[in-house]
C-alpha atoms as a PDB file:
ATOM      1  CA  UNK A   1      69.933 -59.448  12.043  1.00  0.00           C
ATOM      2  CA  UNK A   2      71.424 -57.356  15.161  1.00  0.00           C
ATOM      3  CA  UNK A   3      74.098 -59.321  16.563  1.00  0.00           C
ATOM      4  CA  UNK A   4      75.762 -57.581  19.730  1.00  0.00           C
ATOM      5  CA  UNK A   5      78.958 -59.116  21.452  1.00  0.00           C
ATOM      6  CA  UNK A   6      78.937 -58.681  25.134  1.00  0.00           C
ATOM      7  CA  UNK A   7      82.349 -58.822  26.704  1.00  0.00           C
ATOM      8  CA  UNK A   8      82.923 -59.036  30.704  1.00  0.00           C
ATOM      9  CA  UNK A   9      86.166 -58.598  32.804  1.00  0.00           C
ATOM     10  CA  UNK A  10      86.528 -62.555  33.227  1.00  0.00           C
ATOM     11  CA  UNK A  11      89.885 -63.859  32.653  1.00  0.00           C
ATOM     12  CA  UNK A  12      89.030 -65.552  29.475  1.00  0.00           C
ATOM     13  CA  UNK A  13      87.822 -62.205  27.832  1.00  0.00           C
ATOM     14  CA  UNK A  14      91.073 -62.085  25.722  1.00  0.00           C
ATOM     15  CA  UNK A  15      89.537 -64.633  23.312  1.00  0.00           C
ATOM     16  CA  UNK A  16      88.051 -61.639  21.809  1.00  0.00           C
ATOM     17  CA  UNK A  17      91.303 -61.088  20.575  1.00  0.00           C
ATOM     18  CA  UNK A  18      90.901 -64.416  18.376  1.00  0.00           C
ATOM     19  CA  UNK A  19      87.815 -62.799  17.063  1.00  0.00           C
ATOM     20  CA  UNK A  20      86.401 -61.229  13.829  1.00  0.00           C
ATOM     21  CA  UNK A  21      84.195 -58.535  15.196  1.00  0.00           C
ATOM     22  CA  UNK A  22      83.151 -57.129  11.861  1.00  0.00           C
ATOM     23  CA  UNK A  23      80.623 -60.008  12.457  1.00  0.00           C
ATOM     24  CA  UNK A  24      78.705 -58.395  14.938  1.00  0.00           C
ATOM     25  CA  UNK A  25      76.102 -55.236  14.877  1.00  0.00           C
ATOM     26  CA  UNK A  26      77.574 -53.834  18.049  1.00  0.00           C
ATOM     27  CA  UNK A  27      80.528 -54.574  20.678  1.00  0.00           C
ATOM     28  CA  UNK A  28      80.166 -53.261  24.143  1.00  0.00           C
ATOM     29  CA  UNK A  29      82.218 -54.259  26.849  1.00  0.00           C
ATOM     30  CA  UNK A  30      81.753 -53.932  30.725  1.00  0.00           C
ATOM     31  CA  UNK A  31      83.858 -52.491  33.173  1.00  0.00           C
ATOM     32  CA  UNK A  32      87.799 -53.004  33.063  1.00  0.00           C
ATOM     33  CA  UNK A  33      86.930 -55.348  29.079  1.00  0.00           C
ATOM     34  CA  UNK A  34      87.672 -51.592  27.753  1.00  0.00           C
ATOM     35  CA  UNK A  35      91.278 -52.315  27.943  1.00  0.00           C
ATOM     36  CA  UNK A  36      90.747 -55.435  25.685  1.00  0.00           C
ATOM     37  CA  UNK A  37      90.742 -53.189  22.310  1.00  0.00           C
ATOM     38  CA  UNK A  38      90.617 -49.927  21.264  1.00  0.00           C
ATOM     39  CA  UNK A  39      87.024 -49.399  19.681  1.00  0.00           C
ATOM     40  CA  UNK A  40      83.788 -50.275  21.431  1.00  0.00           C
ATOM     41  CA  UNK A  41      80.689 -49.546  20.369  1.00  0.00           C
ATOM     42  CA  UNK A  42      79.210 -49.785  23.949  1.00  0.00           C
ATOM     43  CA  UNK A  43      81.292 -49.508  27.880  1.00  0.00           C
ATOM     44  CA  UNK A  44      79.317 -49.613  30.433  1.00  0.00           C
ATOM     45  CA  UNK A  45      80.427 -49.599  34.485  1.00  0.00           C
ATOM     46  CA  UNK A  46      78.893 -48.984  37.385  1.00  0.00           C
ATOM     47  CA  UNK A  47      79.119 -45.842  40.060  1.00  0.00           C
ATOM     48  CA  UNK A  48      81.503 -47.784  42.346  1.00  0.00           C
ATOM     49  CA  UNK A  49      84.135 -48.639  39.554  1.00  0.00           C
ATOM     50  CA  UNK A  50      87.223 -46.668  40.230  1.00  0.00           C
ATOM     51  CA  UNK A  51      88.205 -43.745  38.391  1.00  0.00           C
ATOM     52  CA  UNK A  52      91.943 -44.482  37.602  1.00  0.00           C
ATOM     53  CA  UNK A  53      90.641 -47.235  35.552  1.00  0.00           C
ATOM     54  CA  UNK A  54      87.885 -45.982  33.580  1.00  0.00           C
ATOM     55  CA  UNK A  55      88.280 -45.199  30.415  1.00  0.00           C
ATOM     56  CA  UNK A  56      89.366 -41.453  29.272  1.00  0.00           C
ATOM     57  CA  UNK A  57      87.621 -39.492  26.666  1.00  0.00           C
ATOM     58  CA  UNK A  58      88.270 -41.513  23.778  1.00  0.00           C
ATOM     59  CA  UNK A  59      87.664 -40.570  20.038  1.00  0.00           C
ATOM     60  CA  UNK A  60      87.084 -44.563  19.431  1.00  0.00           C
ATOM     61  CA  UNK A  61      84.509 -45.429  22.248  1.00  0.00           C
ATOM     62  CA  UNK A  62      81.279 -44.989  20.282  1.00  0.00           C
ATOM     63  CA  UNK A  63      79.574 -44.251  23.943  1.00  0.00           C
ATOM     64  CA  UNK A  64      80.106 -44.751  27.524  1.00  0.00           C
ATOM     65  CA  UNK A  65      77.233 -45.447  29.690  1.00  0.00           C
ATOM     66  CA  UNK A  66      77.737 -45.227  33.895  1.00  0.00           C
ATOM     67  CA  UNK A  67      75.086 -45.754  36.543  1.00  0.00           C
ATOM     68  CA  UNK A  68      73.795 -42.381  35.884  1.00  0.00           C
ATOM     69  CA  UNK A  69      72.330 -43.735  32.886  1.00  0.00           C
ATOM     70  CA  UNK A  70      71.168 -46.952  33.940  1.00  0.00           C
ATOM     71  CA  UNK A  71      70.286 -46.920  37.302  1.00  0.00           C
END
């Protein structure tokens, strides 16, 4: 079974941190839930969300996906 973890900037998006994530298939997280942890499968933000606090070039983001790609 695929079992993807979606995690938002709400304020209660640190209970990820209480979390086993080996349990699911995929992690992404959307706009400023990238500073939750260091790996994501998945971050995904849209064209407006400001550049000082997107995410660098990281080695452990699996892929980062912007409103080029969605929209």
């Amino acid at each position: 079974m695929n079992v993807v973890l979606i995690v938002g900037s709400a304020p209660d998006a640190v209970r990820i941190n209480s979390l086993d994530l080996s349990l699911f298939s995929s992690c992404i997280a959307i706009n400023n839930a990238w500073r939750l942890k260091r790996e994501w499968d998945y971050v995904i933000y849209p064209e407006d969300f400001p550049i000082q606090r997107q995410p660098k070039n990281s080695p452990v983001i699996k892929k980062i996906i912007t409103a080029k790609d969605y929209v």
